[in-house]
PDB file of N, CA and C in Angstrom:
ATOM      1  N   UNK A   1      91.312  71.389  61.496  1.00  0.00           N
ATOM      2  CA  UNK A   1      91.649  72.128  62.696  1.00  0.00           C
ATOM      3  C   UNK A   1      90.358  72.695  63.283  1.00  0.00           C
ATOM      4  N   UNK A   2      90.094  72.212  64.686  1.00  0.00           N
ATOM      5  CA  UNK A   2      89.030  73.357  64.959  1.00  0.00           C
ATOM      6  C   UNK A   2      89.232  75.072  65.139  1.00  0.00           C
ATOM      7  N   UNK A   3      87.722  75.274  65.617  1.00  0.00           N
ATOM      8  CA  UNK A   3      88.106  76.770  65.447  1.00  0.00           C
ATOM      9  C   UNK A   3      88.380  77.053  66.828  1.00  0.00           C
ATOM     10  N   UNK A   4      88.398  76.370  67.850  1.00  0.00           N
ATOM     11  CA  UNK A   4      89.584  77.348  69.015  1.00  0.00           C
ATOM     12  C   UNK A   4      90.874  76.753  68.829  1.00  0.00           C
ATOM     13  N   UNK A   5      91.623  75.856  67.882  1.00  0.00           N
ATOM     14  CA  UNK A   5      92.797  75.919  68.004  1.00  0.00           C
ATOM     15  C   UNK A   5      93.157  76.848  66.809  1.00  0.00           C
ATOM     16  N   UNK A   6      92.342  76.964  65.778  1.00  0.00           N
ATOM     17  CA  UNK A   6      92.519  78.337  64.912  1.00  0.00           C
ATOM     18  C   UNK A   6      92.836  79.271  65.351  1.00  0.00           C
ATOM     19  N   UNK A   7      91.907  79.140  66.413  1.00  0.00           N
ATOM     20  CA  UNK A   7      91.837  81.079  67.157  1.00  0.00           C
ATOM     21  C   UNK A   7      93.480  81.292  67.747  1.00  0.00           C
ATOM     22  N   UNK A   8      93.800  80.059  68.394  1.00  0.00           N
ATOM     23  CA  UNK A   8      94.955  80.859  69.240  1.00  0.00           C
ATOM     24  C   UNK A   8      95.926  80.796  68.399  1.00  0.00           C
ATOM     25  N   UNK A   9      96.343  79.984  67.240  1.00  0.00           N
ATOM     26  CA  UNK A   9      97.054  80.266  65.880  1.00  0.00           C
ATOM     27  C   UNK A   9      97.270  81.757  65.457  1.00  0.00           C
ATOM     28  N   UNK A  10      96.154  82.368  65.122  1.00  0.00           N
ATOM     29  CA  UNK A  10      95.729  83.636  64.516  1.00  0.00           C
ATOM     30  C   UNK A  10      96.205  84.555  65.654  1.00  0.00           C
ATOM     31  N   UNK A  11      95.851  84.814  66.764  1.00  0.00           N
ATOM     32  CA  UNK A  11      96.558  85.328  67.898  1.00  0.00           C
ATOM     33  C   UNK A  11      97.450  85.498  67.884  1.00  0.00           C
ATOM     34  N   UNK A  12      98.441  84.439  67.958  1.00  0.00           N
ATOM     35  CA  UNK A  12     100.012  84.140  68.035  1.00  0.00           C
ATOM     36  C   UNK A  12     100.510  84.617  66.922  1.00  0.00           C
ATOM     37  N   UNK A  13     100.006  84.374  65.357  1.00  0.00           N
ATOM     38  CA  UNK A  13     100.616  84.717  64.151  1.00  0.00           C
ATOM     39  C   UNK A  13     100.527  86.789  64.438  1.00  0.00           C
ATOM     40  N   UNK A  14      99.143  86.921  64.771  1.00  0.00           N
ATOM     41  CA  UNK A  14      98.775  88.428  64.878  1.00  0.00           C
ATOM     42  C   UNK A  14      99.715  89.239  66.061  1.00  0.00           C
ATOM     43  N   UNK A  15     100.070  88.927  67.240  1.00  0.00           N
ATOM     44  CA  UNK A  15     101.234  89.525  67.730  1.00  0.00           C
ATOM     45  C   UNK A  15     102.847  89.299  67.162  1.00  0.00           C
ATOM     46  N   UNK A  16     103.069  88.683  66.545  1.00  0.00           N
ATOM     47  CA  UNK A  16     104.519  88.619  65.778  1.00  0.00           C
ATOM     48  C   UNK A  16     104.325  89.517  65.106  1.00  0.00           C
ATOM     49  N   UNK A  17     103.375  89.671  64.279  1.00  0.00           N
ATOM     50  CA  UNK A  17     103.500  90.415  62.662  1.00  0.00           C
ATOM     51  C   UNK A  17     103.095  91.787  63.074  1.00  0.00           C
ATOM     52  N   UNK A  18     101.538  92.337  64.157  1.00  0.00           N
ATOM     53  CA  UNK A  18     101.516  93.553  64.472  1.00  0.00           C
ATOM     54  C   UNK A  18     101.842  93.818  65.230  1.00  0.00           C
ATOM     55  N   UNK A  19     102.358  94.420  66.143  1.00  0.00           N
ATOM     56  CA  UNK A  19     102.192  94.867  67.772  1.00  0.00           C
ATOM     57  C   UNK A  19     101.556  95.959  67.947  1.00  0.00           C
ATOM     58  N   UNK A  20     101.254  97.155  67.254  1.00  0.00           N
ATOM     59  CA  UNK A  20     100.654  98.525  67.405  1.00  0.00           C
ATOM     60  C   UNK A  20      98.753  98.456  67.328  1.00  0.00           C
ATOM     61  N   UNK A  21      98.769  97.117  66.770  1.00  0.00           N
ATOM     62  CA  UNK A  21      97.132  97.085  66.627  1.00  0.00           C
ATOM     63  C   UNK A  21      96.249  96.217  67.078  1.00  0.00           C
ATOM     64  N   UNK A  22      95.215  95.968  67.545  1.00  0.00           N
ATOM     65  CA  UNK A  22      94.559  94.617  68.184  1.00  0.00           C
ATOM     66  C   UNK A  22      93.370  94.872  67.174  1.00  0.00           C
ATOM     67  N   UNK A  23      93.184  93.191  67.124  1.00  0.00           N
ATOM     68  CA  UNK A  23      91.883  92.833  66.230  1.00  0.00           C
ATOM     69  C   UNK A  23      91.156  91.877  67.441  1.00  0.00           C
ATOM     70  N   UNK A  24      90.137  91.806  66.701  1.00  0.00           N
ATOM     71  CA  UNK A  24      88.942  91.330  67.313  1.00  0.00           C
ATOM     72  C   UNK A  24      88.235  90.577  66.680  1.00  0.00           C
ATOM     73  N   UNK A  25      88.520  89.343  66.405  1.00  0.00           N
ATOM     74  CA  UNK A  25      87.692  87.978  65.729  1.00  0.00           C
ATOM     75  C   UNK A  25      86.807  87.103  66.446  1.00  0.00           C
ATOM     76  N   UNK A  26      85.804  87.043  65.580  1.00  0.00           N
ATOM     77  CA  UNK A  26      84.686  86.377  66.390  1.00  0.00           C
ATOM     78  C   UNK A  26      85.053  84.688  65.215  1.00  0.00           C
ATOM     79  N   UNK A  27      85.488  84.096  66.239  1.00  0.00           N
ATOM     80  CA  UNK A  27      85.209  82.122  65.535  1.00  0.00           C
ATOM     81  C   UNK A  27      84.519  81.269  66.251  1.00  0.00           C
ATOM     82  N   UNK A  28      83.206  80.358  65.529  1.00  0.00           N
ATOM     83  CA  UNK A  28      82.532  79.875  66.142  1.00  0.00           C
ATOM     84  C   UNK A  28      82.738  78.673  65.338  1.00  0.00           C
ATOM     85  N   UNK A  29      82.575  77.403  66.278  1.00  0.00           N
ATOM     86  CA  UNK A  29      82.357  76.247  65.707  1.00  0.00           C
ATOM     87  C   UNK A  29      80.860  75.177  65.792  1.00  0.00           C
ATOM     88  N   UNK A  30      80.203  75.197  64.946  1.00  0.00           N
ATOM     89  CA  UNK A  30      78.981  74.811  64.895  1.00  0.00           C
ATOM     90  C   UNK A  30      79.271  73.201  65.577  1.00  0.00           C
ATOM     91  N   UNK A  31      77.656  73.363  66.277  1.00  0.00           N
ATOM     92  CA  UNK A  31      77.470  71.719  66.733  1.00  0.00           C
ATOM     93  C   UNK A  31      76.267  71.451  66.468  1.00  0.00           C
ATOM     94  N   UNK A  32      75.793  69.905  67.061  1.00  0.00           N
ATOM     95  CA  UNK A  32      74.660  69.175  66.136  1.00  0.00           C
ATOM     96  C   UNK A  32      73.517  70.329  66.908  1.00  0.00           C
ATOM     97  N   UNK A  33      73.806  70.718  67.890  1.00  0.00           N
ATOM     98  CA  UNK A  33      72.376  71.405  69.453  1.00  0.00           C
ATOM     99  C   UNK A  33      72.107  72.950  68.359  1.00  0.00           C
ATOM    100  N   UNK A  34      73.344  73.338  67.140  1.00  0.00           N
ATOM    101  CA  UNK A  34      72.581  74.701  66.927  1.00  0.00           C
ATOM    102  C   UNK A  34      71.363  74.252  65.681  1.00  0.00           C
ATOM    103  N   UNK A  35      70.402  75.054  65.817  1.00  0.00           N
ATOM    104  CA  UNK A  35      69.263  74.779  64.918  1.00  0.00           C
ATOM    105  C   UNK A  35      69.728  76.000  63.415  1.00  0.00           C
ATOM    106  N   UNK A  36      70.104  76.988  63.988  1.00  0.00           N
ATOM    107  CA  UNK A  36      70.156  78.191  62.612  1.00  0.00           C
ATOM    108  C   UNK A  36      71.731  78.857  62.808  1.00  0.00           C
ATOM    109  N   UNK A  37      72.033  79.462  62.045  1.00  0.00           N
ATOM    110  CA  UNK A  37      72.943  80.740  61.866  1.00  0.00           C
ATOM    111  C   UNK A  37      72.912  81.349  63.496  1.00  0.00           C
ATOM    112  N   UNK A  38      71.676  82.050  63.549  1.00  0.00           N
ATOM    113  CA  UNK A  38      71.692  82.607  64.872  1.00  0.00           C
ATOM    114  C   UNK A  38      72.547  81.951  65.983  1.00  0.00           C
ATOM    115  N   UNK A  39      72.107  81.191  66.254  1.00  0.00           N
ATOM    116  CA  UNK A  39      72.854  80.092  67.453  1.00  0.00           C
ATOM    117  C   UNK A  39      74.162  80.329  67.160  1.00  0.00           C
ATOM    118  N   UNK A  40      74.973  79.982  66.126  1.00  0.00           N
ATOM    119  CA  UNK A  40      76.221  80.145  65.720  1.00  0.00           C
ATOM    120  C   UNK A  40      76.766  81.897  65.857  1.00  0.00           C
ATOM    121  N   UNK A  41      75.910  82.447  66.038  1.00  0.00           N
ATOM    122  CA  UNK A  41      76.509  83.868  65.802  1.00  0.00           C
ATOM    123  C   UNK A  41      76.491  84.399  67.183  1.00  0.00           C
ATOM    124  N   UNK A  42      75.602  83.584  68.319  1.00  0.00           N
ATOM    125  CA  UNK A  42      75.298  83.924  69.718  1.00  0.00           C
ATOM    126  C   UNK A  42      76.295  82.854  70.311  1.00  0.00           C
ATOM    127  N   UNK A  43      77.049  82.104  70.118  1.00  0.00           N
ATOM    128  CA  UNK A  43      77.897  81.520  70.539  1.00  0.00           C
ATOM    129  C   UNK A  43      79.659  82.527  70.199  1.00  0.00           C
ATOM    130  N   UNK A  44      79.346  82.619  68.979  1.00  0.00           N
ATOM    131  CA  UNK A  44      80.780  83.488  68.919  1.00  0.00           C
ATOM    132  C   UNK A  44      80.736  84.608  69.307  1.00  0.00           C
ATOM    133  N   UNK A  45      79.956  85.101  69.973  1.00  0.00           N
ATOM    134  CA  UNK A  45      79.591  86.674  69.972  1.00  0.00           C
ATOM    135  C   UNK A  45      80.122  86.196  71.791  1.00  0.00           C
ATOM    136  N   UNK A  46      79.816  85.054  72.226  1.00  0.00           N
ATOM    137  CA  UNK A  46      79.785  84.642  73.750  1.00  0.00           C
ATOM    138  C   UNK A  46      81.278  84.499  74.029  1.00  0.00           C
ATOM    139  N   UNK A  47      82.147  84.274  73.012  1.00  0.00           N
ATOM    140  CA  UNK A  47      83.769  83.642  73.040  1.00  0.00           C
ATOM    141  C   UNK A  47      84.343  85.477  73.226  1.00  0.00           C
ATOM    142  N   UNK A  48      84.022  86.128  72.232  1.00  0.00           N
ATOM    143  CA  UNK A  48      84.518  87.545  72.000  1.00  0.00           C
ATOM    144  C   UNK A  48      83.786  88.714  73.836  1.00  0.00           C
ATOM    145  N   UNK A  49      83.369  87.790  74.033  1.00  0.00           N
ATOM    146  CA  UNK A  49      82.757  88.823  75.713  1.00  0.00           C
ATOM    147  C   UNK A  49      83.863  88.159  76.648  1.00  0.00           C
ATOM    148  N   UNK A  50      84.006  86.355  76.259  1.00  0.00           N
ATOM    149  CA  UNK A  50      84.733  85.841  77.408  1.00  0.00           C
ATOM    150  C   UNK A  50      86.408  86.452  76.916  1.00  0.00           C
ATOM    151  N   UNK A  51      86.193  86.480  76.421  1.00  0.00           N
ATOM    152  CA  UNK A  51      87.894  86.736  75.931  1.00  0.00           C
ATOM    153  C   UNK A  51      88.154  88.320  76.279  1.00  0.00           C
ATOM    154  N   UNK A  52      87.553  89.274  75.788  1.00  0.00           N
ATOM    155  CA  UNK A  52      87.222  90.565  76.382  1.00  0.00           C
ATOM    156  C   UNK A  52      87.291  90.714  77.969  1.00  0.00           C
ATOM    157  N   UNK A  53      86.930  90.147  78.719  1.00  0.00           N
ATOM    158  CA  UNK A  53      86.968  89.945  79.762  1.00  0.00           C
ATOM    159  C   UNK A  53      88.151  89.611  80.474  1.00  0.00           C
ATOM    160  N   UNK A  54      88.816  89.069  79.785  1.00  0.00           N
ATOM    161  CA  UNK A  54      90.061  87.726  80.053  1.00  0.00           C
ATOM    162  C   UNK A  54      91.684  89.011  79.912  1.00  0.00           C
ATOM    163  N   UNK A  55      91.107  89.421  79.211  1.00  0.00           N
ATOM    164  CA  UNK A  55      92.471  90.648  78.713  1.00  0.00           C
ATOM    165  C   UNK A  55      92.899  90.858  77.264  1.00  0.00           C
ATOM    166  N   UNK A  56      94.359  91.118  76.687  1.00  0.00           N
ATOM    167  CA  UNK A  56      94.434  91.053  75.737  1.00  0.00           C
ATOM    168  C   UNK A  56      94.910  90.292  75.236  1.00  0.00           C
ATOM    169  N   UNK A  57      95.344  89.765  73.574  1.00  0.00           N
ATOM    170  CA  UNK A  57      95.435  88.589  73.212  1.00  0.00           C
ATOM    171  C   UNK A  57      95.287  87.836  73.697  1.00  0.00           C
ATOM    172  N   UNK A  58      94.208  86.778  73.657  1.00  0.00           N
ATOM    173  CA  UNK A  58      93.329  85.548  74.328  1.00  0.00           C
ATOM    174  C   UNK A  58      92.461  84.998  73.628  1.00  0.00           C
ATOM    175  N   UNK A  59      92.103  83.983  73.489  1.00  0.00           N
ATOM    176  CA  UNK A  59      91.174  83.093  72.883  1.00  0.00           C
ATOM    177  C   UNK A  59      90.777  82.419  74.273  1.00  0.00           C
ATOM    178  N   UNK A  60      89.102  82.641  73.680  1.00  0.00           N
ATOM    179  CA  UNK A  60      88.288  82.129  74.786  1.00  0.00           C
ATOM    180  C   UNK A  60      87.208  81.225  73.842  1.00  0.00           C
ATOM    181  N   UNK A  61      87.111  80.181  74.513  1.00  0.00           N
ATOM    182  CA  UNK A  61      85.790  79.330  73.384  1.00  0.00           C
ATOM    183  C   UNK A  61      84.263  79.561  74.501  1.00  0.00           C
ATOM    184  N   UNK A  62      83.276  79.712  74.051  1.00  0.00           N
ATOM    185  CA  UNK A  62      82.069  79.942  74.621  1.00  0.00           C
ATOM    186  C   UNK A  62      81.258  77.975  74.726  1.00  0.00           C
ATOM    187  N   UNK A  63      80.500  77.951  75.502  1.00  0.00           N
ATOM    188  CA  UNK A  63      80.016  76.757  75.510  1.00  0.00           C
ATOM    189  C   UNK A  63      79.049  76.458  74.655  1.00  0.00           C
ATOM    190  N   UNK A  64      78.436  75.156  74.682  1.00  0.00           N
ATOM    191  CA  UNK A  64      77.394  75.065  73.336  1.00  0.00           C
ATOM    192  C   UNK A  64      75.952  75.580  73.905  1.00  0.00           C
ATOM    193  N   UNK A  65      75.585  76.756  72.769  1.00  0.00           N
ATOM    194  CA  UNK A  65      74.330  77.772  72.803  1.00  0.00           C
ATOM    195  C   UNK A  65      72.815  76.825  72.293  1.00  0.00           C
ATOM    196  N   UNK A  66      73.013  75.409  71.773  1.00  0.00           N
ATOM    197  CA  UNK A  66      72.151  75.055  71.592  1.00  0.00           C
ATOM    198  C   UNK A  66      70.489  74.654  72.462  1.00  0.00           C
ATOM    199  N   UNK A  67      69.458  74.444  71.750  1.00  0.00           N
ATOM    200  CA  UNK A  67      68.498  74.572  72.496  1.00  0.00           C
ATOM    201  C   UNK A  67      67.969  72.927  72.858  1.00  0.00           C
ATOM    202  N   UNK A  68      67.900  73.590  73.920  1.00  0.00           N
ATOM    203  CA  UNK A  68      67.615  72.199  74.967  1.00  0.00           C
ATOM    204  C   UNK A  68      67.683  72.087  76.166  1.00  0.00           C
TER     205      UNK A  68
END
């Protein structure tokens, strides 16, 4: 499974089971363009701003952060 169809899984499972609380998960899915960790952590960090943005419960995937 990738990780944006994870994400909206986890979403969907997370409003059935809580309603009083919101979480905030950062999921990133690595590609061949990231060189380190970093890249991967500046890409999910990019999904959690777009989604923030977007409203509540949402999954947003960020584009690829690689260098080039």
């Amino acid at each position: 499974m990738h990780a944006f169809e994870w994400g909206k899984q986890y979403v969907t499972t997370l409003d059935t089971v809580d309603k009083e609380h919101r979480r905030l998960v950062d999921i990133a899915e690595r590609n061949d363009e990231m060189l380190d960790v970093e890249d991967l952590l500046k890409a999910a960090d990019e999904g959690v701003y777009l989604a923030k943005a977007a409203g509540r419960n949402c999954v947003r995937a960020a584009q690829s952060l690689g260098h080039g």
